[in-house]
C-alpha atoms as a PDB file:
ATOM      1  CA  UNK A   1      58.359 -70.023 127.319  1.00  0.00           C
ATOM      2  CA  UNK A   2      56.373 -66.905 126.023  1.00  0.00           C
ATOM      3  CA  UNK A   3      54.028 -67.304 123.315  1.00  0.00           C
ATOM      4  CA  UNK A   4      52.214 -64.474 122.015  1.00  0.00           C
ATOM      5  CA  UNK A   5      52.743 -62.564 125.008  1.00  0.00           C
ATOM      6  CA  UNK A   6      51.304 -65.047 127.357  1.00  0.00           C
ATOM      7  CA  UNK A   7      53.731 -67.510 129.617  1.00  0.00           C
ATOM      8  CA  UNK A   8      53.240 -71.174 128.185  1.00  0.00           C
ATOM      9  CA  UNK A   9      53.882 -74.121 130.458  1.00  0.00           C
ATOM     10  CA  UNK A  10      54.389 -77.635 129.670  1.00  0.00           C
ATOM     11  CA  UNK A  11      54.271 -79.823 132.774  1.00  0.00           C
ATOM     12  CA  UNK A  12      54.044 -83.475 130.983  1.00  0.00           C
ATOM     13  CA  UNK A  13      54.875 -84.907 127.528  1.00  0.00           C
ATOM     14  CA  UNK A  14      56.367 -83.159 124.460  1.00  0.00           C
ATOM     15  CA  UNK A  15      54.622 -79.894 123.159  1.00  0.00           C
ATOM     16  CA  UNK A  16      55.946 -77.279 120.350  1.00  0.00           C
ATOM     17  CA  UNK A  17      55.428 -73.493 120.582  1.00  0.00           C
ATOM     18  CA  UNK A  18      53.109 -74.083 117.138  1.00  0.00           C
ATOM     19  CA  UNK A  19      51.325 -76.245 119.141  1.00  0.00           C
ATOM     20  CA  UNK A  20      50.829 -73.722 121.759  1.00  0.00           C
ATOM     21  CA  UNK A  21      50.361 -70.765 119.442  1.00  0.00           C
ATOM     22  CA  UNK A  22      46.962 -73.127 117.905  1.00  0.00           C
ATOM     23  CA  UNK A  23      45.546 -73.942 121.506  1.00  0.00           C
ATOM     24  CA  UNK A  24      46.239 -69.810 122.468  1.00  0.00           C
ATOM     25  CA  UNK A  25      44.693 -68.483 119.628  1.00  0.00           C
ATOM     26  CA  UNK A  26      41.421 -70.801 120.096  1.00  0.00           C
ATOM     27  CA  UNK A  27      41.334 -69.711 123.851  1.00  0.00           C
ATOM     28  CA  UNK A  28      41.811 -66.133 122.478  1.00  0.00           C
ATOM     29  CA  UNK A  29      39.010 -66.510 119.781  1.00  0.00           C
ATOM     30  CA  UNK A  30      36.292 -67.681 122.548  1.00  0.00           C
ATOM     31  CA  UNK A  31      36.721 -65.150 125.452  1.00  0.00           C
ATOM     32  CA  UNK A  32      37.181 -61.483 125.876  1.00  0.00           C
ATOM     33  CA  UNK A  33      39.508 -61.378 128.202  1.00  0.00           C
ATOM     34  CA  UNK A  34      43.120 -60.750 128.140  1.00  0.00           C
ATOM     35  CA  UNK A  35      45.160 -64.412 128.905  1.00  0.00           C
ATOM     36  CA  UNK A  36      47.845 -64.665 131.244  1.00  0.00           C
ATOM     37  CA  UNK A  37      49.061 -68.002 131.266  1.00  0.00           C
ATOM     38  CA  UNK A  38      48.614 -71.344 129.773  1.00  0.00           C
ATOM     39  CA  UNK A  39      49.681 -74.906 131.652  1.00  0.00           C
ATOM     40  CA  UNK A  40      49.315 -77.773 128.985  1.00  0.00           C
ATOM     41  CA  UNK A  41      49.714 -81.305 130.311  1.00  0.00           C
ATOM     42  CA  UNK A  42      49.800 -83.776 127.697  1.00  0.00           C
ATOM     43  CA  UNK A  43      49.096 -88.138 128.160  1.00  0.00           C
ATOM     44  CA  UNK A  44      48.501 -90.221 125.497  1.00  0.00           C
ATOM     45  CA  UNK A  45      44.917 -90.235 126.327  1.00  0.00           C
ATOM     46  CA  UNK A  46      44.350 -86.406 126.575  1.00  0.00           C
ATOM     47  CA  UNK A  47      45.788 -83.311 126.459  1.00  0.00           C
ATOM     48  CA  UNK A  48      45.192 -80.890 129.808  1.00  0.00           C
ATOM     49  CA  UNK A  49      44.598 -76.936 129.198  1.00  0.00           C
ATOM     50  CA  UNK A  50      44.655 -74.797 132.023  1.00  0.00           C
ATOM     51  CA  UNK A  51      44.605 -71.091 131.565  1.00  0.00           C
ATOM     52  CA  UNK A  52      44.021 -68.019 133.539  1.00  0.00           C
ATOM     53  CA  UNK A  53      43.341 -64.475 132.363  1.00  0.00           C
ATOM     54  CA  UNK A  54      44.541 -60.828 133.536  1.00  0.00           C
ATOM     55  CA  UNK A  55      41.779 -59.619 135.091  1.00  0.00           C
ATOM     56  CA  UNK A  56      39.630 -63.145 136.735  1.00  0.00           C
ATOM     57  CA  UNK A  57      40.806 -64.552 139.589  1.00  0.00           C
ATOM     58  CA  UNK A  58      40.345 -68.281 138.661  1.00  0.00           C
ATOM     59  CA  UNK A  59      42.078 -70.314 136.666  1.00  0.00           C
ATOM     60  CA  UNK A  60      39.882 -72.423 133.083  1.00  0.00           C
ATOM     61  CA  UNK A  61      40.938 -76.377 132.906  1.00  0.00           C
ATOM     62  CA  UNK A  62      39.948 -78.469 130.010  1.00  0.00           C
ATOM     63  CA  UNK A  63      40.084 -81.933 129.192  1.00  0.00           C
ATOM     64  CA  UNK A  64      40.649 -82.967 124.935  1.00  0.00           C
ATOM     65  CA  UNK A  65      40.782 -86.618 124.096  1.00  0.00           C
ATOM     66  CA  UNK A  66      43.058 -87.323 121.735  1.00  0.00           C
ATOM     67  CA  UNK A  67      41.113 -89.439 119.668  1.00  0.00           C
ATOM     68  CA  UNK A  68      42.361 -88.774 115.931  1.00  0.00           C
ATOM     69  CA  UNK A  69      38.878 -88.853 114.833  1.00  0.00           C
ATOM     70  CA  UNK A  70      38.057 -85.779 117.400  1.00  0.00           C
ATOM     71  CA  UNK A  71      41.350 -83.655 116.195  1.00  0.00           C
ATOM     72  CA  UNK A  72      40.594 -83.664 112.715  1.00  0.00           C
ATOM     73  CA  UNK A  73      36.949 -82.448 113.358  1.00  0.00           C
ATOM     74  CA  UNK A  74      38.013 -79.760 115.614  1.00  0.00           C
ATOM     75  CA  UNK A  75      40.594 -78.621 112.878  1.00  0.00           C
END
């Protein structure tokens, strides 16, 4: 799926395009580059993020718990 002109994967678990659209515009807030593409892999222990932009030749991974007590703080 596209979402907000950058190609959204979802390799594991369920995952909306709002859902999406929230992680792309944090990733969009923190860097200055343009993204490309965004692989979320969700357990019921975490949620995966890997993204790569336009112009860097490597690909960001993060880790999030999902503890409700860390959501609603990063919120």
């Amino acid at each position: 799926m596209i979402v907000d002109n950058v190609r959204v994967i979802i390799e594991n678990g369920t995952f909306s395009a709002e859902d999406a659209q929230y992680y792309i515009n944090r990733i969009k807030k923190t860097s200055k580059f343009s993204l490309k593409k965004v692989i979320f892999n969700r357990t019921d222990a975490y949620l995966d993020v890997r993204y790569s932009f336009e112009s860097i030749p490597f690909d960001r991974i993060r880790r999030i718990p999902l503890k409700k007590e860390v959501f609603e703080i990063a919120q």
